[in-house]
C-alpha atoms as a PDB file:
ATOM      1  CA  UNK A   1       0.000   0.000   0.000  1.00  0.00           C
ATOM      2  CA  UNK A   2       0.940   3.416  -1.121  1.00  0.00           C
ATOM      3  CA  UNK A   3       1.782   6.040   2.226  1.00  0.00           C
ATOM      4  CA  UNK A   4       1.026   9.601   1.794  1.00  0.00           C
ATOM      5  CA  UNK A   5       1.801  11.935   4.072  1.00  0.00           C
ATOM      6  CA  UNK A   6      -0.017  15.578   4.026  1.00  0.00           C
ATOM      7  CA  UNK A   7       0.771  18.746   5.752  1.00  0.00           C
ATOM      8  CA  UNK A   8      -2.191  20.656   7.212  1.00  0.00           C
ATOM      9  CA  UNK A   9      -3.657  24.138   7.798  1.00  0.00           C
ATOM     10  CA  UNK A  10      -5.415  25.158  11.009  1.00  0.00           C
ATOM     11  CA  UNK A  11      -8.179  27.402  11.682  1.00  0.00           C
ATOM     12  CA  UNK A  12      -7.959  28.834  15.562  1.00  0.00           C
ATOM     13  CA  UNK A  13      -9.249  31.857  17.344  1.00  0.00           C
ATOM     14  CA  UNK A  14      -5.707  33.620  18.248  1.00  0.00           C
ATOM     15  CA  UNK A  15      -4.787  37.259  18.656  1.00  0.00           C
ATOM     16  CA  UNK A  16      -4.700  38.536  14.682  1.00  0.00           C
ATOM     17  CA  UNK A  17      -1.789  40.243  13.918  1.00  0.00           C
ATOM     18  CA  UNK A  18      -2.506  41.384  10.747  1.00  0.00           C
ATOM     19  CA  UNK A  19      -0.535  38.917   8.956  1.00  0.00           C
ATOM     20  CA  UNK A  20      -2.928  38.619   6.084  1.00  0.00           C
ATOM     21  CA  UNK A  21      -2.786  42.440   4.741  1.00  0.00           C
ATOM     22  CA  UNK A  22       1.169  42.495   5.342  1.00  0.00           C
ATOM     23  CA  UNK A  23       1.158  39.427   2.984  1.00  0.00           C
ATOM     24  CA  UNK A  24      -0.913  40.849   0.412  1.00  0.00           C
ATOM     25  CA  UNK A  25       1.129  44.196   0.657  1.00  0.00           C
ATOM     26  CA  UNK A  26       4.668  42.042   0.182  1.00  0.00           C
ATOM     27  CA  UNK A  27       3.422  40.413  -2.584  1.00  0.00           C
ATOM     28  CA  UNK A  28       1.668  42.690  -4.122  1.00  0.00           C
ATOM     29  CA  UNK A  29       2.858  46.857  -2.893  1.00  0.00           C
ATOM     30  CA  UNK A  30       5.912  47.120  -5.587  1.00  0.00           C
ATOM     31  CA  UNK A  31       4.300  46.022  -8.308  1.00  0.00           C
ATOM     32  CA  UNK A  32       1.162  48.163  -7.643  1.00  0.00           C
ATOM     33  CA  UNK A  33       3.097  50.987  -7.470  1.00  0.00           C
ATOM     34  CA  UNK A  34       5.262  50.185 -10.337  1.00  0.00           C
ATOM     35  CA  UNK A  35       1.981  49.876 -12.558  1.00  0.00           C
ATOM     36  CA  UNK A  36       1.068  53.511 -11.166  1.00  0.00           C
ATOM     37  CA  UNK A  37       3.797  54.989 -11.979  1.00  0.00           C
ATOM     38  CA  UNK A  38       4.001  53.921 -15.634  1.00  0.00           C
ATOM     39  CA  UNK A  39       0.340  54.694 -15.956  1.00  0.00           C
ATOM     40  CA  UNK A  40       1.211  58.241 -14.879  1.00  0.00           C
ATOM     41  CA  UNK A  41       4.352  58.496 -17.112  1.00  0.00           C
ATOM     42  CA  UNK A  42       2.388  57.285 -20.282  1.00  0.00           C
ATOM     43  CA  UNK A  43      -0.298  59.424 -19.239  1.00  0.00           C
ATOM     44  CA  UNK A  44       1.882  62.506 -19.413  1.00  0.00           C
ATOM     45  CA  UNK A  45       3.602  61.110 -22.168  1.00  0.00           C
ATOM     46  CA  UNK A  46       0.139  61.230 -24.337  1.00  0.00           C
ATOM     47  CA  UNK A  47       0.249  64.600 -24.074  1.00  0.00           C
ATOM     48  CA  UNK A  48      -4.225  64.199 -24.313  1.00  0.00           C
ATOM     49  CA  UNK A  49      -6.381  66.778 -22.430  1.00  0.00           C
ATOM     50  CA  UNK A  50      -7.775  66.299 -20.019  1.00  0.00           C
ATOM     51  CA  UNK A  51      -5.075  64.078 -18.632  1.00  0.00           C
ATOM     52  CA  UNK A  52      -2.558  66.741 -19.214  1.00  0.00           C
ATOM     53  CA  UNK A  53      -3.876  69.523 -17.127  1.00  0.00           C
ATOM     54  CA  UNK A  54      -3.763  67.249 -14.180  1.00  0.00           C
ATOM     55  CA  UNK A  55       0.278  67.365 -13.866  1.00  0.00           C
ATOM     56  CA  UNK A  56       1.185  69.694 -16.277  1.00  0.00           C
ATOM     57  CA  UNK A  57       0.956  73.554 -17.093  1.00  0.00           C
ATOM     58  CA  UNK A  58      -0.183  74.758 -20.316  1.00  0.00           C
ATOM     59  CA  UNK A  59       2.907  76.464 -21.131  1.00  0.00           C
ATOM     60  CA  UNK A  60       5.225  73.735 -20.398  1.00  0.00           C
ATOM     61  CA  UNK A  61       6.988  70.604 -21.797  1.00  0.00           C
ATOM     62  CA  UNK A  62       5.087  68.246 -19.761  1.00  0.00           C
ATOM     63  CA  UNK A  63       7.906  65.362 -20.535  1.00  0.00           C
ATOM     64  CA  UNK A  64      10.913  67.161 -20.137  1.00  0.00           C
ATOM     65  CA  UNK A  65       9.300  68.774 -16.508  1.00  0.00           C
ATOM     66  CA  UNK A  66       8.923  65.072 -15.368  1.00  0.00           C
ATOM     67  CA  UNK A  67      12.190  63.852 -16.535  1.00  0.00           C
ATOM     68  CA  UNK A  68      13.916  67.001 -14.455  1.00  0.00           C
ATOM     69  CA  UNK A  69      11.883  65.755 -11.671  1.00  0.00           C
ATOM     70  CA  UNK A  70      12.588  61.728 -11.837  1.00  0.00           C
ATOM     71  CA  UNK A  71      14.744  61.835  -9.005  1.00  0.00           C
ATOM     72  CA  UNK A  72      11.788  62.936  -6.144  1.00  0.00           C
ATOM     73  CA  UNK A  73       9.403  60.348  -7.624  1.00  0.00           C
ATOM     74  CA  UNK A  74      12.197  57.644  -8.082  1.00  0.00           C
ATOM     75  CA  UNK A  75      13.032  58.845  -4.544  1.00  0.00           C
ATOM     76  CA  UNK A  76       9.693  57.578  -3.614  1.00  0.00           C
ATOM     77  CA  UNK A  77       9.683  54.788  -5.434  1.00  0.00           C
ATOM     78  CA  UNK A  78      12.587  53.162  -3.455  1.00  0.00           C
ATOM     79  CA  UNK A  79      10.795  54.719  -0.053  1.00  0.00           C
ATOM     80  CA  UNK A  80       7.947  52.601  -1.199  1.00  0.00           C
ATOM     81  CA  UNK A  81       9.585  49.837  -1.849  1.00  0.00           C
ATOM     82  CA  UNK A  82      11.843  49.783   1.619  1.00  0.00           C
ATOM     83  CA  UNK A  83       8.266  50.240   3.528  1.00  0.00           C
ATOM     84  CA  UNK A  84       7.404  46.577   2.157  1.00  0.00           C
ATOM     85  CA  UNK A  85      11.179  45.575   3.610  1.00  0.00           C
ATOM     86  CA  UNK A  86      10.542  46.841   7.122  1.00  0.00           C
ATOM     87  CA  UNK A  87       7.073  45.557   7.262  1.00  0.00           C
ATOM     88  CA  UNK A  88       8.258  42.054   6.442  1.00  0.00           C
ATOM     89  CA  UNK A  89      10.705  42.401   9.063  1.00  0.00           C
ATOM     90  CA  UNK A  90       8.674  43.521  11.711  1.00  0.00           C
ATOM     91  CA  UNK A  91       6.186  40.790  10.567  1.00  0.00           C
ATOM     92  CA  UNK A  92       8.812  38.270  10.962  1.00  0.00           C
ATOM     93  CA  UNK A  93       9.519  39.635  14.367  1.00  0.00           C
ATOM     94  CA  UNK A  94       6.170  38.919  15.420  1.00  0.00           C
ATOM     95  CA  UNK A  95       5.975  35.758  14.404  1.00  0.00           C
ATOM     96  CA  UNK A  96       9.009  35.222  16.159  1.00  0.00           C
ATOM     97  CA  UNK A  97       7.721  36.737  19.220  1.00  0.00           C
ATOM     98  CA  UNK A  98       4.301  34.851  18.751  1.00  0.00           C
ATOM     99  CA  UNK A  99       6.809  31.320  18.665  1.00  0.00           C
ATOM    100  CA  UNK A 100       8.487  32.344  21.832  1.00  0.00           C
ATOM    101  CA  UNK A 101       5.313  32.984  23.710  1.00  0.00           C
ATOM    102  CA  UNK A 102       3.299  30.042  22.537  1.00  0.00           C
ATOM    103  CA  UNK A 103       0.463  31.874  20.524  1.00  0.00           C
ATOM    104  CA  UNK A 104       1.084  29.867  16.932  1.00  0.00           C
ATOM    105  CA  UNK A 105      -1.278  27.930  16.044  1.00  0.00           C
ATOM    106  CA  UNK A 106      -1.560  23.739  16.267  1.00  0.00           C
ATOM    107  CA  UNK A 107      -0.227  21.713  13.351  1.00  0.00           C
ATOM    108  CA  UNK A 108      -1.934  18.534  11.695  1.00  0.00           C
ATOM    109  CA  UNK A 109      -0.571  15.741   8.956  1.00  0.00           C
ATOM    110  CA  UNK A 110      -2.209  12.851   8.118  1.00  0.00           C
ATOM    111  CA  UNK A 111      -0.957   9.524   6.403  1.00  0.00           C
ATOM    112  CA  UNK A 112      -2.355   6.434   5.147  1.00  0.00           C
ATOM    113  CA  UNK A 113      -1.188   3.235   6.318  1.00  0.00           C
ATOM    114  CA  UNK A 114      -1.672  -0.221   7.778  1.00  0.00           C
ATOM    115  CA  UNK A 115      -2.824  -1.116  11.383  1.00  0.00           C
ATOM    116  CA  UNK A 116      -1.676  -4.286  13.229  1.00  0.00           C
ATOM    117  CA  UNK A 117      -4.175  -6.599  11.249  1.00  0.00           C
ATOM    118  CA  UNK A 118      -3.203  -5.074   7.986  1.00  0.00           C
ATOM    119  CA  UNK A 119      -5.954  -3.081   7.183  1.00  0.00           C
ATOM    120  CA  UNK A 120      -5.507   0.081   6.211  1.00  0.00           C
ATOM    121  CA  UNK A 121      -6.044   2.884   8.521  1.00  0.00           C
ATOM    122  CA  UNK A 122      -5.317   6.463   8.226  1.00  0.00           C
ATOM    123  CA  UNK A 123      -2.872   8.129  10.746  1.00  0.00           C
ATOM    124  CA  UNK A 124      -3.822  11.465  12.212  1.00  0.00           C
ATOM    125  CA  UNK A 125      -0.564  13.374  14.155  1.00  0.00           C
ATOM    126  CA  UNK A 126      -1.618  16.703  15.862  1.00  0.00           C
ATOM    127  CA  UNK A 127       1.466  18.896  17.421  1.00  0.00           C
ATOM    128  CA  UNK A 128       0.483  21.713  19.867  1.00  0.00           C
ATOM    129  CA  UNK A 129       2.851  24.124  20.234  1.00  0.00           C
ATOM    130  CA  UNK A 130       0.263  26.769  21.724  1.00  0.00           C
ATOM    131  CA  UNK A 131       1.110  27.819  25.472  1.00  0.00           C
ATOM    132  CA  UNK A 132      -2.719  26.604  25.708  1.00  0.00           C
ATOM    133  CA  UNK A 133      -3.736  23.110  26.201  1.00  0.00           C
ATOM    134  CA  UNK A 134      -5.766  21.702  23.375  1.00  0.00           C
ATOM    135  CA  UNK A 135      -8.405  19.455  23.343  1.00  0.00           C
ATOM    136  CA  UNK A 136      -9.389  17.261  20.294  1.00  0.00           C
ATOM    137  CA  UNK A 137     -13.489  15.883  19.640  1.00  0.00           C
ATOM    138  CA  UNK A 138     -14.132  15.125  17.098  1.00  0.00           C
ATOM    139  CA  UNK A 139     -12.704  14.152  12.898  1.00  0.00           C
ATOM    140  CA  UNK A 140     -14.536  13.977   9.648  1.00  0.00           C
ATOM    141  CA  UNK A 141     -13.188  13.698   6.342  1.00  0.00           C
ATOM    142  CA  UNK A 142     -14.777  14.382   2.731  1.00  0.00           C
ATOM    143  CA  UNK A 143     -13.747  13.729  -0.251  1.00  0.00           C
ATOM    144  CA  UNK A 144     -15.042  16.467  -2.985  1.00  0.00           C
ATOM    145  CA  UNK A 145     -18.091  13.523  -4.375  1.00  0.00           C
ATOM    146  CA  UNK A 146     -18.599  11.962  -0.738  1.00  0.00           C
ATOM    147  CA  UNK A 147     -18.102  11.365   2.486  1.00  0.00           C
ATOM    148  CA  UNK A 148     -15.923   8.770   4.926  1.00  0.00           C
ATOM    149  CA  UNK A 149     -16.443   7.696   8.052  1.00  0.00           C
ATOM    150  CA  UNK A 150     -13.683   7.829  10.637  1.00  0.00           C
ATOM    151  CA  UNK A 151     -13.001   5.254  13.176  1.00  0.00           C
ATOM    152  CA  UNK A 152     -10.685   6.590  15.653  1.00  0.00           C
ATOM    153  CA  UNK A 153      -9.194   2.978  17.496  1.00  0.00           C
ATOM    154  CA  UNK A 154      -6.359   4.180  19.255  1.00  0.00           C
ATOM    155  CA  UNK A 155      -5.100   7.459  21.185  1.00  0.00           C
ATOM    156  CA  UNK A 156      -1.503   8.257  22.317  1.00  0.00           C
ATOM    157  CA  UNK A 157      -0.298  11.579  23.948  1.00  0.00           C
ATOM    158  CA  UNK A 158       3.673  11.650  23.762  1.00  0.00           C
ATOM    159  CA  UNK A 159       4.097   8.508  23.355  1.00  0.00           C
ATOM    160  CA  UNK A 160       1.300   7.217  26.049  1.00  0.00           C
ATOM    161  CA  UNK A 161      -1.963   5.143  25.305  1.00  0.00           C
ATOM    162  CA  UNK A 162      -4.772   6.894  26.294  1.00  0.00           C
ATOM    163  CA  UNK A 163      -8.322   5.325  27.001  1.00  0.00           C
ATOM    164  CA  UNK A 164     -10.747   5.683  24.107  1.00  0.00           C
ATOM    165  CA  UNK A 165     -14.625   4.856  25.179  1.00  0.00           C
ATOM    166  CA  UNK A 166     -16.072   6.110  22.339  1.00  0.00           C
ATOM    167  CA  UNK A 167     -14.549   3.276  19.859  1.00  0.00           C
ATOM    168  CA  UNK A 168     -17.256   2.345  17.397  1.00  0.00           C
ATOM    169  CA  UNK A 169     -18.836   5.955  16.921  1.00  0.00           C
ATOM    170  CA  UNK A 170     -17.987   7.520  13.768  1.00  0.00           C
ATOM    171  CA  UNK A 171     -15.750  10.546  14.335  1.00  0.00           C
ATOM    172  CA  UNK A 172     -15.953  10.675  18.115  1.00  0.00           C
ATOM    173  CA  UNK A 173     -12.797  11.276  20.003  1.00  0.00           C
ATOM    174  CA  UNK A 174     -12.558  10.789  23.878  1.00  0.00           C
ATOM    175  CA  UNK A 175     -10.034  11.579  26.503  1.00  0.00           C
ATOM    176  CA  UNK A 176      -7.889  13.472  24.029  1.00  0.00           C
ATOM    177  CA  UNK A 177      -5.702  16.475  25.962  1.00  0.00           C
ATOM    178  CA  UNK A 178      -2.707  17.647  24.838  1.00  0.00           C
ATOM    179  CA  UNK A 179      -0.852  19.789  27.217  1.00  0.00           C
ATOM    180  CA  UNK A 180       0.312  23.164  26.268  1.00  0.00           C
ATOM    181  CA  UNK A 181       3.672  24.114  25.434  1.00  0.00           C
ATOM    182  CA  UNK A 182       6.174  24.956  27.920  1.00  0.00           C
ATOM    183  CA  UNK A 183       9.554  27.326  27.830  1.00  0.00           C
ATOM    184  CA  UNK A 184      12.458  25.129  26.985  1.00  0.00           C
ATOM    185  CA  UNK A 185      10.042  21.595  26.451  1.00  0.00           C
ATOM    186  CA  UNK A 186       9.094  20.230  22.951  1.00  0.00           C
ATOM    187  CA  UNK A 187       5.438  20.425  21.435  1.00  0.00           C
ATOM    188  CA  UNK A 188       2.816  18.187  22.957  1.00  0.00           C
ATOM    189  CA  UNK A 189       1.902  15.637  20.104  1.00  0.00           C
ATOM    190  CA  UNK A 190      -0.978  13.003  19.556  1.00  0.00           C
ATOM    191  CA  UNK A 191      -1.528  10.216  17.265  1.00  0.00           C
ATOM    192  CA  UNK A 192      -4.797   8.923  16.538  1.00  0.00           C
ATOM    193  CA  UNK A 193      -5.160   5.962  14.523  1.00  0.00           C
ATOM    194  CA  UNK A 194      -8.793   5.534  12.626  1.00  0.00           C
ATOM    195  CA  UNK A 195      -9.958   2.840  10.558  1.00  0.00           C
ATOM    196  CA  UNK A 196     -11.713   4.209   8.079  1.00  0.00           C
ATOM    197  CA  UNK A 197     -14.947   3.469   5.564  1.00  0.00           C
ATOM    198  CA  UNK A 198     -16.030   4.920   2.408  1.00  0.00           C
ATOM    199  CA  UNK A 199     -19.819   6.280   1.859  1.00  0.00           C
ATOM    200  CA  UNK A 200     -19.288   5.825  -1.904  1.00  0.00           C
ATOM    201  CA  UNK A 201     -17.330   5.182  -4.640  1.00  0.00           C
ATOM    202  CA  UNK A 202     -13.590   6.115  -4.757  1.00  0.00           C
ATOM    203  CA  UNK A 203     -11.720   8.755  -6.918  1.00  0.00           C
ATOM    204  CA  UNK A 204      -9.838   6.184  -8.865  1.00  0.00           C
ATOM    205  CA  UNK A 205      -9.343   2.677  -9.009  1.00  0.00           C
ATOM    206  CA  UNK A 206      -5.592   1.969 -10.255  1.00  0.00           C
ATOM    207  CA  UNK A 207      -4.436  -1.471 -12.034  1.00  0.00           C
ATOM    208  CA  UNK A 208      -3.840  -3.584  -9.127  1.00  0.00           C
ATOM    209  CA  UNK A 209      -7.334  -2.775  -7.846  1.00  0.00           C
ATOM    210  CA  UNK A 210      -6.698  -0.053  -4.933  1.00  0.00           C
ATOM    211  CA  UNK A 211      -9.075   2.242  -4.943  1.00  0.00           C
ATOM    212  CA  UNK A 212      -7.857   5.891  -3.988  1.00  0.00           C
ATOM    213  CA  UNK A 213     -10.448   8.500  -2.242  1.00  0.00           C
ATOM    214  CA  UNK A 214      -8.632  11.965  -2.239  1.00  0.00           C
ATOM    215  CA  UNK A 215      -9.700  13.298   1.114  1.00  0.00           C
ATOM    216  CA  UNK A 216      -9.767  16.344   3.456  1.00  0.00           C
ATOM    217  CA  UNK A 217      -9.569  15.596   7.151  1.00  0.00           C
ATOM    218  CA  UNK A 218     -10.859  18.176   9.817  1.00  0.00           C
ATOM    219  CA  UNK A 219     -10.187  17.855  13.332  1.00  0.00           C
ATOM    220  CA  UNK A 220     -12.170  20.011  15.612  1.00  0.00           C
ATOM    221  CA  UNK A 221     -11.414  20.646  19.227  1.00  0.00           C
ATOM    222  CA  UNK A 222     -10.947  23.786  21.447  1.00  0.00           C
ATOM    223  CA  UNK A 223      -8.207  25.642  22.815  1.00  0.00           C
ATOM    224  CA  UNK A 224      -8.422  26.080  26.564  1.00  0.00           C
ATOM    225  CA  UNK A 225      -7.459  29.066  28.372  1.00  0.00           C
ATOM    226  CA  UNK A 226      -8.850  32.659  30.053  1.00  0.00           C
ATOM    227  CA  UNK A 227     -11.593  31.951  27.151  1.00  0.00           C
ATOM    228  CA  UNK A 228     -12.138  28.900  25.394  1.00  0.00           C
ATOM    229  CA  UNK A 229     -11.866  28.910  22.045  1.00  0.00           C
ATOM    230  CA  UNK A 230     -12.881  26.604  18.874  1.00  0.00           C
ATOM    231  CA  UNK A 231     -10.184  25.236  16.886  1.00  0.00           C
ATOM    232  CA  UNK A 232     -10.236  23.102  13.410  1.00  0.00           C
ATOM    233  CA  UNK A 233      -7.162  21.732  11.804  1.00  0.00           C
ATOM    234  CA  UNK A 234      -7.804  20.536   8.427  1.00  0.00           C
ATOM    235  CA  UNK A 235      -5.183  18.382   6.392  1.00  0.00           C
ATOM    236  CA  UNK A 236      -5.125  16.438   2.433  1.00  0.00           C
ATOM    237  CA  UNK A 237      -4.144  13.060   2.386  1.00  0.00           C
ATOM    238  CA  UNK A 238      -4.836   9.848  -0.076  1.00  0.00           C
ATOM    239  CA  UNK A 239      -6.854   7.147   1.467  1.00  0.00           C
ATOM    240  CA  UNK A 240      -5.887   3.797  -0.246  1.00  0.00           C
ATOM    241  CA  UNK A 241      -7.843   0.495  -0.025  1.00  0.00           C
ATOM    242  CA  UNK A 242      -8.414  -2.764  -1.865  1.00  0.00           C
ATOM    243  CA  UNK A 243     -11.436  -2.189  -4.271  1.00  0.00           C
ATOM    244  CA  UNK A 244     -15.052  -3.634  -3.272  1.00  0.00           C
END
């Protein structure tokens, strides 16, 4: 049987920092201002009322003016484009700061494999690195024409078994607590092993009769502190069986 491994994406209620608009303004600020300022220049440059009126005096070379005057607007061109620098270093800071004080979000993989009978099973790992303990309730998955049912089977926190009592209900995760993380200790980490089963038929079925189901697995639980807050981790993996 195949193993894939996926990385994951999480969706918890921490302090926003902004990150998303400093992003956007990395990725995007110097080439927005670029485009500006050779829509201005072929603006002027066209020499067409009323567009020339609007930096230009009548009695004027409206070229030659903005040529003499290149090196202020070049001058803010590079100021510009050294704003984006700072503000991805002060972003990087933060994150940095956010790391040291625990307040980065849990990670999630997940990877198909086989369980001590053989069967295939698929392999949920969930890291906390949040100063906040995390607790974990319950895991779906989809696939993007139907649904499968999760079986979690067995629990371990670092390494130790933990008691699951709600074995047999689809999805339903028991006694699941990772600790939050400490100054100088490693990130809390749990492993939950689910047999799984299809609610129809797979993505693709390949030559030697495995069928593949292309699947998203969320994980929702709740990060515990001053407030309690929801948290879902989400994560792609391949789900491989033998064909019905």
């Amino acid at each position: 049987m195949k193993t894939t491994i996926s990385a994951g994406i999480s969706h918890c209620r921490l302090p926003d920092k902004g990150l998303d608009k400093v992003k956007f303004l990395d990725r995007w600020g110097a080439s927005i201002a670029g485009a500006i300022m050779i829509a201005m220049l072929l603006t002027v440059i066209s020499g067409f009322e009323p567009a020339r009126t609007m930096f230009c005096k009548a009695d004027e070379i409206c070229l030659r003016e903005w040529m003499s005057a290149s090196s202020g607007w070049a001058a803010a061109i590079a100021a510009f484009v050294t704003l984006f620098a700072l503000r991805r270093q002060i972003a990087a800071q933060e994150r940095q700061i956010d790391h040291q004080l625990g307040n980065i979000e849990p990670d999630i993989y997940v990877r198909c494999t086989v369980g001590e009978d053989h069967s295939p099973v698929a392999q949920v790992t969930i890291s906390n690195r949040n100063r906040r303990p995390l607790s974990v309730h319950y895991i779906e998955a989809a696939t993007p024409t139907n649904r499968i049912k999760l079986f979690p089977h067995f629990v371990t926190i670092d390494g130790n078994d933990r008691f699951q009592d709600a074995f047999g209900l689809p999805g339903a995760v028991s006694n699941c607590l990772l600790p939050g993380k400490e100054d100088g200790k490693g990130a809390s980490i749990a492993v939950l092993t689910c047999f799984f089963e299809p609610d129809g038929n797979p993505d693709s079925v390949d030559e030697s009769g495995l069928a593949r189901y292309h699947t998203k697995v969320f994980c929702h639980g709740r990060l515990h502190g001053d407030k309690v807050a929801p948290c879902v981790l989400m994560a792609e993996v391949e789900l491989v069986m033998l064909s019905l």
